[in-house]
C-alpha atoms as a PDB file:
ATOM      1  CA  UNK A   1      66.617  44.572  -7.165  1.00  0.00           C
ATOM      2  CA  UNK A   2      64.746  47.140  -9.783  1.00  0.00           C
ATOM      3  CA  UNK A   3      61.205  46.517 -10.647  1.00  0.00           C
ATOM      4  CA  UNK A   4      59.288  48.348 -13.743  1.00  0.00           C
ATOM      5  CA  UNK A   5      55.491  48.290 -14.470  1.00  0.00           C
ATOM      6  CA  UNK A   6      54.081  50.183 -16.423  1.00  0.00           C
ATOM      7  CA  UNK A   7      57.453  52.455 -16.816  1.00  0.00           C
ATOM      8  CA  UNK A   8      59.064  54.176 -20.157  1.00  0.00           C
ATOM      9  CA  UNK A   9      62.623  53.107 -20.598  1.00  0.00           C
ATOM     10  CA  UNK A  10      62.960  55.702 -22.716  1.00  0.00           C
ATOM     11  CA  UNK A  11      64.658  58.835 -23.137  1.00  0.00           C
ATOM     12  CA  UNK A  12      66.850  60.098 -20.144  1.00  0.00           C
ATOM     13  CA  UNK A  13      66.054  57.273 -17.448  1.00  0.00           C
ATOM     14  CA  UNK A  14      68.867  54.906 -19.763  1.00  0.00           C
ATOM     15  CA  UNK A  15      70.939  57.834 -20.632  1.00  0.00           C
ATOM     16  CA  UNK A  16      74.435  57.433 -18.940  1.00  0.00           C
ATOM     17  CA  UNK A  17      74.946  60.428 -16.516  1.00  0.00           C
ATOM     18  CA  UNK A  18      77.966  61.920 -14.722  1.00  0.00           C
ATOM     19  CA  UNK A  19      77.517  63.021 -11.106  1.00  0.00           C
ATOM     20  CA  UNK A  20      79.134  63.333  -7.397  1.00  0.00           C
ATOM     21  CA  UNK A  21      77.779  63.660  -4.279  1.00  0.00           C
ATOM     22  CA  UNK A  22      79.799  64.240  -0.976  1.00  0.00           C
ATOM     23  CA  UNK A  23      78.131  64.446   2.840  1.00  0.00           C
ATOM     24  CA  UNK A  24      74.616  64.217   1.083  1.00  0.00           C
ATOM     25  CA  UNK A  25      71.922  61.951   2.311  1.00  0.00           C
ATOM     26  CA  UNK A  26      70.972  58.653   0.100  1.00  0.00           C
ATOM     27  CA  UNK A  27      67.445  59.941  -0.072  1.00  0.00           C
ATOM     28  CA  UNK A  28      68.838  63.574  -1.166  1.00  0.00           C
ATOM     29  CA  UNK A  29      71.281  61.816  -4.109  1.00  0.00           C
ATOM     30  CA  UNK A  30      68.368  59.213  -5.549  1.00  0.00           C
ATOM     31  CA  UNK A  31      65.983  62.503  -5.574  1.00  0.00           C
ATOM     32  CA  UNK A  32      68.886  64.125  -7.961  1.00  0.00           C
ATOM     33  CA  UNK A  33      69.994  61.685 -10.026  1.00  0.00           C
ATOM     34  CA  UNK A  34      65.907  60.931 -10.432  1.00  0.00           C
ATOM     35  CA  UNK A  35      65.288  64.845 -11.009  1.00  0.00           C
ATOM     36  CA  UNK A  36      67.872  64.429 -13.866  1.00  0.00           C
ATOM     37  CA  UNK A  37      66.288  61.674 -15.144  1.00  0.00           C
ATOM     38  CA  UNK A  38      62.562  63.177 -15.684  1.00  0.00           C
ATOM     39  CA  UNK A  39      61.490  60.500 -12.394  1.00  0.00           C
ATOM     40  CA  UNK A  40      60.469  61.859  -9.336  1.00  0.00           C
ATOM     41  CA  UNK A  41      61.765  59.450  -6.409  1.00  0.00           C
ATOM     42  CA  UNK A  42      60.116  58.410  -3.033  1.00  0.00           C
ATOM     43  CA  UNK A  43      62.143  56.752  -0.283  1.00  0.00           C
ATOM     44  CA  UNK A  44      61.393  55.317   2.827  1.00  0.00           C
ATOM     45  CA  UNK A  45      62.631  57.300   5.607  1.00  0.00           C
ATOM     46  CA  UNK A  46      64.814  54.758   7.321  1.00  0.00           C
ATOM     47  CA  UNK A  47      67.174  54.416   4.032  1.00  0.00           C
ATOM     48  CA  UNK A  48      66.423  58.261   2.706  1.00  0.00           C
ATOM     49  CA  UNK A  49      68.519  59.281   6.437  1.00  0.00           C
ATOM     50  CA  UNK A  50      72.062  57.267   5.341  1.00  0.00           C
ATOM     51  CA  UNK A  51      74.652  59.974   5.317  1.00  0.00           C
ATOM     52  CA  UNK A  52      76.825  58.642   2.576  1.00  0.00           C
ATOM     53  CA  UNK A  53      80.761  60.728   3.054  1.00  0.00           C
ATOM     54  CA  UNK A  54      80.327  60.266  -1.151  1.00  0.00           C
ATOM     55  CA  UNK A  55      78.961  59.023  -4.025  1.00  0.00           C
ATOM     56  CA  UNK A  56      79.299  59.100  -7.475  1.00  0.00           C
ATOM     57  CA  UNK A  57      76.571  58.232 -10.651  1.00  0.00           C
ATOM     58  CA  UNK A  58      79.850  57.204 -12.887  1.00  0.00           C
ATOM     59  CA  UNK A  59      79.065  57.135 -16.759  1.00  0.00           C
ATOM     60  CA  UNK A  60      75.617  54.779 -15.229  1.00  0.00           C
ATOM     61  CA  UNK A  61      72.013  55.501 -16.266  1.00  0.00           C
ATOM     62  CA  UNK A  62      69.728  56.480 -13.557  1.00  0.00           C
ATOM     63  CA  UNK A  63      68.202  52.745 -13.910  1.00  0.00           C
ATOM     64  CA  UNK A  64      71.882  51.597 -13.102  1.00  0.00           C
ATOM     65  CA  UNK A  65      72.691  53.688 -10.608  1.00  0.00           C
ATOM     66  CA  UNK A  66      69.916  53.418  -8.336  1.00  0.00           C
ATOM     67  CA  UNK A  67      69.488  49.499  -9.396  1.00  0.00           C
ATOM     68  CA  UNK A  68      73.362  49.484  -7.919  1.00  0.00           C
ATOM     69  CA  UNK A  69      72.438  51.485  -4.336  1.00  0.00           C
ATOM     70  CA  UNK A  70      69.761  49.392  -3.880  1.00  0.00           C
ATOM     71  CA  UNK A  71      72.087  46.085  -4.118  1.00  0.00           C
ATOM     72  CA  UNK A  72      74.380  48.100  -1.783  1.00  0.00           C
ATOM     73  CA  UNK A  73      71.754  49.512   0.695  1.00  0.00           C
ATOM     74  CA  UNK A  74      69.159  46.392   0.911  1.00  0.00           C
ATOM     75  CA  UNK A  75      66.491  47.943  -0.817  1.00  0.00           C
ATOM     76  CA  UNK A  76      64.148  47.632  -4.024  1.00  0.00           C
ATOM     77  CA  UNK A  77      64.090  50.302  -6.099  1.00  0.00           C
ATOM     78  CA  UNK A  78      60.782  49.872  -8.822  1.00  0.00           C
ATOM     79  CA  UNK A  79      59.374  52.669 -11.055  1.00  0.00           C
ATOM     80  CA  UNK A  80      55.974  53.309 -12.251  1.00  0.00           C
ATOM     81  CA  UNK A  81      55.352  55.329 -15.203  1.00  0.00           C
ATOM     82  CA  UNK A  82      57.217  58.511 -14.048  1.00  0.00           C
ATOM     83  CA  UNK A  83      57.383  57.784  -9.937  1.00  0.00           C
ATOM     84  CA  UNK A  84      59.982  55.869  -8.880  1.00  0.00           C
ATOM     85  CA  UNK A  85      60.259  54.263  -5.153  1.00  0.00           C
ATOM     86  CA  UNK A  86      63.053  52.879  -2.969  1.00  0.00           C
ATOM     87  CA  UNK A  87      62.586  50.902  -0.131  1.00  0.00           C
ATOM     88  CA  UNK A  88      63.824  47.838   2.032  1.00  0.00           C
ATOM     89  CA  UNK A  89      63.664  44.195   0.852  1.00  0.00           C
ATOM     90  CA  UNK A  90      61.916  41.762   2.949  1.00  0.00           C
ATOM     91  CA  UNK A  91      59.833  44.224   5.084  1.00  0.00           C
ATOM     92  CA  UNK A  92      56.621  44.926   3.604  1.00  0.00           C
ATOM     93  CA  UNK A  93      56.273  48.932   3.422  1.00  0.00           C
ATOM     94  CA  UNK A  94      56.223  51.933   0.801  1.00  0.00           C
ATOM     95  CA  UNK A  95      58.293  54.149   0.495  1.00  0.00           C
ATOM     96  CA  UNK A  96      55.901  56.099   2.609  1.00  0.00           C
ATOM     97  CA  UNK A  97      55.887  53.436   5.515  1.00  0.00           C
ATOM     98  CA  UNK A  98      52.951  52.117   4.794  1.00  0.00           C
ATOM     99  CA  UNK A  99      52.284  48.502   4.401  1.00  0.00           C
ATOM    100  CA  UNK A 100      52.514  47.094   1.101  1.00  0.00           C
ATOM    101  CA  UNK A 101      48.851  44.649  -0.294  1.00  0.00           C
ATOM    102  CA  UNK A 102      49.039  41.559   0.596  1.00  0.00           C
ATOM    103  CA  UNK A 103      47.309  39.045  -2.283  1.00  0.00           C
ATOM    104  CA  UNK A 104      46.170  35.726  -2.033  1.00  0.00           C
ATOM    105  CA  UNK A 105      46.860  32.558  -4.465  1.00  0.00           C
ATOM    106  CA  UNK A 106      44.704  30.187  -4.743  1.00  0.00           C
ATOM    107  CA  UNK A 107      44.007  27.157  -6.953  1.00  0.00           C
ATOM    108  CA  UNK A 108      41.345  28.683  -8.689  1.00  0.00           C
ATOM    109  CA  UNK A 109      43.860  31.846  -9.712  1.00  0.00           C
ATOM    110  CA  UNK A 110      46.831  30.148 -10.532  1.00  0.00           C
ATOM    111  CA  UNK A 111      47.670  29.710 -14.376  1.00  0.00           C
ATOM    112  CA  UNK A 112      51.153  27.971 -14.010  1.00  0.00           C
ATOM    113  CA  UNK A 113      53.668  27.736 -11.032  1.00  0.00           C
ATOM    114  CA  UNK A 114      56.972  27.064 -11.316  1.00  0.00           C
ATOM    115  CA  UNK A 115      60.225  25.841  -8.659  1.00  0.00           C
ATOM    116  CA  UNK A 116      57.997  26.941  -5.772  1.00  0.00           C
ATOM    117  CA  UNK A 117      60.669  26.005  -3.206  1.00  0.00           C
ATOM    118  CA  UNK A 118      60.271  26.900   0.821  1.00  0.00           C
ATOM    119  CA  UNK A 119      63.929  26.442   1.856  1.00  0.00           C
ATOM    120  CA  UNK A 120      66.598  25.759  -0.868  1.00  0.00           C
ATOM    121  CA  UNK A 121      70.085  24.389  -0.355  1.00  0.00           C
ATOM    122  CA  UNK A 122      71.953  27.956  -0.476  1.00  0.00           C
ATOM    123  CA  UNK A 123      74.682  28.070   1.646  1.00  0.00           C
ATOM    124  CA  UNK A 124      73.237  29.889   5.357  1.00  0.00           C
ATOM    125  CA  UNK A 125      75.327  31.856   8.001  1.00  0.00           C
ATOM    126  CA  UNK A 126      75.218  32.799  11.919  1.00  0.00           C
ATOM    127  CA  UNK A 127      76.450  36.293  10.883  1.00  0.00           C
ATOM    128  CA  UNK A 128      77.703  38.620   8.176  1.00  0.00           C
ATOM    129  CA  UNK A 129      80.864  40.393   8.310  1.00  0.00           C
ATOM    130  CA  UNK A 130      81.588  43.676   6.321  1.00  0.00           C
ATOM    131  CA  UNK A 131      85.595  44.706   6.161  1.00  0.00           C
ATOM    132  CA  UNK A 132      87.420  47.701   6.108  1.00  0.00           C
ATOM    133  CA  UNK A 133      90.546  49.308   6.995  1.00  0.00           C
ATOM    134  CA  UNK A 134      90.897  51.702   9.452  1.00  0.00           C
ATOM    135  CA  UNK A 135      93.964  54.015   8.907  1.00  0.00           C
ATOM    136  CA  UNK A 136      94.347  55.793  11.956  1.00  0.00           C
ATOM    137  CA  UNK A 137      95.282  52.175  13.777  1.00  0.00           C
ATOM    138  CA  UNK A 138      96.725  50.768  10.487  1.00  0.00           C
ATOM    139  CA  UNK A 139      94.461  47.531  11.314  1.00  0.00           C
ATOM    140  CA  UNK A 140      91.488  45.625   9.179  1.00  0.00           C
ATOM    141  CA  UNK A 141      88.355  46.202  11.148  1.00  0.00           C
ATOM    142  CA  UNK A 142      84.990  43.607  10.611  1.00  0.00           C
ATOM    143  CA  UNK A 143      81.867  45.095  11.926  1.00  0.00           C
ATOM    144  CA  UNK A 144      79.271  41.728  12.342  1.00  0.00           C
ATOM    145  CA  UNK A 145      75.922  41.602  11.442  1.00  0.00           C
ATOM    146  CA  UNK A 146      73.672  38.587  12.919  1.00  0.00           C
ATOM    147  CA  UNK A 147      71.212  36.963  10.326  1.00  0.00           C
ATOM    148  CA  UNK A 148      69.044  35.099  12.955  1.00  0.00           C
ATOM    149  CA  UNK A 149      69.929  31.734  11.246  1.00  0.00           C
ATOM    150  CA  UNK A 150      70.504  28.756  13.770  1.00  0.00           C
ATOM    151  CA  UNK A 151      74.073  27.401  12.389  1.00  0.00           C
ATOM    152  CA  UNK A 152      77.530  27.811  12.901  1.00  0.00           C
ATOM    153  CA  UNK A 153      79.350  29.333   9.534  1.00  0.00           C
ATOM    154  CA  UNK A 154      80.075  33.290   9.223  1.00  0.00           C
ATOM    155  CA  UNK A 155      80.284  34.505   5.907  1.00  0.00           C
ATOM    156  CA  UNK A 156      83.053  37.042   5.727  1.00  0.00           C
ATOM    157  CA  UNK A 157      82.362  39.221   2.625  1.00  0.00           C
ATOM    158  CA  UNK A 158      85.129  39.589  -0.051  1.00  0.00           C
ATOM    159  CA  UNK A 159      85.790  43.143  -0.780  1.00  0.00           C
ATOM    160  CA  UNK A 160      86.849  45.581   1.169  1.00  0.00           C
ATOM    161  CA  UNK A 161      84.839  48.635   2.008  1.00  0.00           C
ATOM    162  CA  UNK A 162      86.149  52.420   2.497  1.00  0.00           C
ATOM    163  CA  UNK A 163      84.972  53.254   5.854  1.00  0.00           C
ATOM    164  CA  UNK A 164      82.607  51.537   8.991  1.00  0.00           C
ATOM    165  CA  UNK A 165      79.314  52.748   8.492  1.00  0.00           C
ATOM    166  CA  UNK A 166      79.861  51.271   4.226  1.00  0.00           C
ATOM    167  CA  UNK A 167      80.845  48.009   6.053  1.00  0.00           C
ATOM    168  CA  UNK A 168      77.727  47.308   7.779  1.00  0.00           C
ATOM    169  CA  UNK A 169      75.429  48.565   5.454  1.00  0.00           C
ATOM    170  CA  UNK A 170      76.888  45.622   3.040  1.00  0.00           C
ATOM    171  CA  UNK A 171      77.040  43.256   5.564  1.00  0.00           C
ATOM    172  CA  UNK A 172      73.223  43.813   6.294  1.00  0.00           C
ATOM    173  CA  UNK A 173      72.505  43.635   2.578  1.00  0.00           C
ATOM    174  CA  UNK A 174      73.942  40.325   2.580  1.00  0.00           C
ATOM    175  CA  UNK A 175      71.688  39.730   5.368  1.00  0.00           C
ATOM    176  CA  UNK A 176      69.073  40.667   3.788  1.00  0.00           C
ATOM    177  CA  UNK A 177      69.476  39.339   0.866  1.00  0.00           C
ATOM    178  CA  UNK A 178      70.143  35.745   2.670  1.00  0.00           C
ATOM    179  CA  UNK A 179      66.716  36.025   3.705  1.00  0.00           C
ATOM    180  CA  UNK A 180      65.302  36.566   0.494  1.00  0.00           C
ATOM    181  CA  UNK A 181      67.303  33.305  -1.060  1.00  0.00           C
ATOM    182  CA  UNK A 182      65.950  31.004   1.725  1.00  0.00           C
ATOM    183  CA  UNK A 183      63.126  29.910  -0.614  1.00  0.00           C
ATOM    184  CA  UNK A 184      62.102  30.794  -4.169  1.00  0.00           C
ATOM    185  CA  UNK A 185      59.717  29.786  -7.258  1.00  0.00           C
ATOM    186  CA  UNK A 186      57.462  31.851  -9.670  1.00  0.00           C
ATOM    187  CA  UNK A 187      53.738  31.530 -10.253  1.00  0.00           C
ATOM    188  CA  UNK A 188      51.770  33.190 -13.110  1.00  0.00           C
ATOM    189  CA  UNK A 189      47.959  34.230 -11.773  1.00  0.00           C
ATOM    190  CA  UNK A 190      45.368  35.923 -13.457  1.00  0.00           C
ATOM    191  CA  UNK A 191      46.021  39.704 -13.798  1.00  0.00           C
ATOM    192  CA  UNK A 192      46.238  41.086 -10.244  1.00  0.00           C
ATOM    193  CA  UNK A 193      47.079  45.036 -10.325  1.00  0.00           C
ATOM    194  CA  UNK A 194      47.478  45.275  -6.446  1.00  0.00           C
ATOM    195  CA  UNK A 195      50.733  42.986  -6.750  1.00  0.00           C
ATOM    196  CA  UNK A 196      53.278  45.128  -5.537  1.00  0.00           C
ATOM    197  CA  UNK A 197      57.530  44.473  -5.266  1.00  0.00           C
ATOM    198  CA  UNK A 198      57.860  43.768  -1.507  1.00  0.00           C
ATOM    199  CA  UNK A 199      55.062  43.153  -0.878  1.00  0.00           C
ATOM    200  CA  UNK A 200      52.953  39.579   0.806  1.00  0.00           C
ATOM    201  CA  UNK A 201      51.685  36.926  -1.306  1.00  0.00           C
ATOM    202  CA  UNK A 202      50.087  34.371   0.879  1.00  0.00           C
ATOM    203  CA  UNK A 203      50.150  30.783  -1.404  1.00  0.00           C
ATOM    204  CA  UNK A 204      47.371  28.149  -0.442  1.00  0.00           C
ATOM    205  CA  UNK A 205      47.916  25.860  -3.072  1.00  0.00           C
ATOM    206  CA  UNK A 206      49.208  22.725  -1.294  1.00  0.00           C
ATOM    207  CA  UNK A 207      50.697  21.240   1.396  1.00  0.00           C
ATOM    208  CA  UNK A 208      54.792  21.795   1.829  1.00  0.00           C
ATOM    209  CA  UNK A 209      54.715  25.398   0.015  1.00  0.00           C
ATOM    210  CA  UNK A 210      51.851  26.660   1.234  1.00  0.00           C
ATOM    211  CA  UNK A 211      52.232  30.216   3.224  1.00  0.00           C
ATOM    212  CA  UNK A 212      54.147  33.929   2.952  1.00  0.00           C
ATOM    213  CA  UNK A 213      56.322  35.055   1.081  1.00  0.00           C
ATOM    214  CA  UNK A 214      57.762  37.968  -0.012  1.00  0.00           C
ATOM    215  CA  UNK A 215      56.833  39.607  -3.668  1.00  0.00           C
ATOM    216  CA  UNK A 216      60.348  40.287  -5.134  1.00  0.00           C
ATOM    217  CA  UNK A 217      59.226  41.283  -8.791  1.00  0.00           C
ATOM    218  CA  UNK A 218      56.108  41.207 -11.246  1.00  0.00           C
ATOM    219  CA  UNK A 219      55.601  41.671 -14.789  1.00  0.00           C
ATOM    220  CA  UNK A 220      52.577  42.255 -16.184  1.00  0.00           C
ATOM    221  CA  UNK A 221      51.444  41.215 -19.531  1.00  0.00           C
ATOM    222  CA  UNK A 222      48.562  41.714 -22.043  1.00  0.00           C
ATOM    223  CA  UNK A 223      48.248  39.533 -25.223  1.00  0.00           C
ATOM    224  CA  UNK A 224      45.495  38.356 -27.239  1.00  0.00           C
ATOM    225  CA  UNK A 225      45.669  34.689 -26.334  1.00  0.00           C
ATOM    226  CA  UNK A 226      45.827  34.736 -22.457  1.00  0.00           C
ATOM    227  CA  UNK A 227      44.574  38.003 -21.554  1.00  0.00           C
ATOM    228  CA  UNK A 228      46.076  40.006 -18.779  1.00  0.00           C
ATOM    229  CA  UNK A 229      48.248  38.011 -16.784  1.00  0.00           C
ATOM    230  CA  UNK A 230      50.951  38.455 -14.042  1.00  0.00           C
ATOM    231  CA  UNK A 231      53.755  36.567 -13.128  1.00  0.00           C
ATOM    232  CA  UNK A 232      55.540  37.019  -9.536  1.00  0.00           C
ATOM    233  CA  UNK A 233      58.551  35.639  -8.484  1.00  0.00           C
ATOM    234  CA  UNK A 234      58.982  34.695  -4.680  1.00  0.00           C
ATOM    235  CA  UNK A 235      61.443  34.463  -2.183  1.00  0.00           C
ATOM    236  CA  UNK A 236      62.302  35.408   1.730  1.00  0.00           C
ATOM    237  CA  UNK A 237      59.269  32.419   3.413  1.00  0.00           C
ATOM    238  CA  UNK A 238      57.790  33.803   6.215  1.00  0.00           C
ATOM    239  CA  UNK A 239      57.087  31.758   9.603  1.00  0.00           C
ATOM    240  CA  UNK A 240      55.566  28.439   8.532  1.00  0.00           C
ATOM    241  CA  UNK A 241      55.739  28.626   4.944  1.00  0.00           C
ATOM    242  CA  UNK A 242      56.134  25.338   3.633  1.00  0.00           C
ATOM    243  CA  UNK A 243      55.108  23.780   6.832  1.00  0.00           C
ATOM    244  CA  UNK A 244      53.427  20.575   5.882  1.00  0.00           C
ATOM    245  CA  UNK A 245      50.849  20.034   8.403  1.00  0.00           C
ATOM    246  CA  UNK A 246      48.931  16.698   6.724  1.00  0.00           C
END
């Protein structure tokens, strides 16, 4: 869920912290624990507006911390040198709201490629169900989240969560998440420095995994022997991705 490039991972961004928040906004807690951390922190407006009743940065470092709300909140957090961004998995914008570069692999591009898979064999579900107990009618309560799959199985989530609104944000990071799992694979291209976490790679490489997907991490590397290079590992296939139209 975190992304670096081009970041320092040193100094106060790994240094374990000690922090609460209560009635704050998730944009207003990432933008302190970031603050404490040297980062400055952008987030996209539709996570930044989650009231959260409380949180708490508990003996984590800043990368831990915000690595963990993003696996709560359905997000990718990445940093880049000293800015650091938040924003949704699996829908294509900035933290800003603009829309992420989309790249384009092709044969001629394309040092290695590795698992490229369109759908895998992970388990899929009609809906995702986040549970928590309410007190005031002594009762468990399961707020439902559809995933737009076509089969029969719900997935009710293991643990427990403190209050509603905590039980459907998890249950639409499952979701999300779900998406992202539906297909998967790596490829390794000539240095591309418009590759961005979240955002579209279109593949056109062959027949049954050709088509979008989303970007869900890069690293960069410069060597000697093979240059600049970058290697980006796939996942959520869009429409007809791996369509094989022969």
């Amino acid at each position: 869920f975190s992304q670096c490039r081009s970041a320092s991972l040193k100094g106060k961004v790994k240094q374990p912290a000690d922090r609460h928040w209560e009635k704050k906004k998730l944009g207003q807690v990432l933008e302190d624990a970031a603050g404490d951390a040297g980062l400055s922190i952008k987030v996209h407006p539709s996570l930044a507006s989650r009231e959260l009743d409380y949180e708490a940065q508990d003996n984590e470092s800043f990368l831990a911390f915000a690595d963990r709300l993003a696996r709560e909140h359905g997000a990718t957090f990445a940093i880049k040198g000293t800015q650091a961004g938040f924003v949704p998995r699996n829908v294509g914008v900035s933290a800003t709201g603009q829309p992420l570069p989309t790249i384009v692999i092709t044969r001629g591009t394309v040092i290695s490629a590795s698992g490229l898979t369109p759908v895998t064999d992970r388990p899929r579900f009609k809906k995702k169900k986040g549970r928590w107990y309410d007190v005031k009618k002594a009762k468990q309560v399961i707020e439902e989240v559809e995933t737009g799959d076509d089969v029969e199985p719900d997935d009710v989530l293991r643990f427990m969560e403190p209050d509603e609104a905590s039980a459907k944000t998890r249950a639409d990071s499952d979701r999300v998440d779900g998406a992202r799992s539906k297909g998967s694979g790596s490829v390794t291209i000539e240095g591309e420095p418009t590759a961005e976490p979240e955002g579209t790679a279109i593949i056109d490489l062959r027949a049954g995994v050709d088509g979008s997907y989303t970007i869900a991490s890069i690293t960069d590397t410069l060597d000697r022997g093979s240059g600049y290079t970058t290697q980006i590992s796939l996942g959520n296939p869009q429409g007809s991705a791996g369509a094989d139209r022969r």
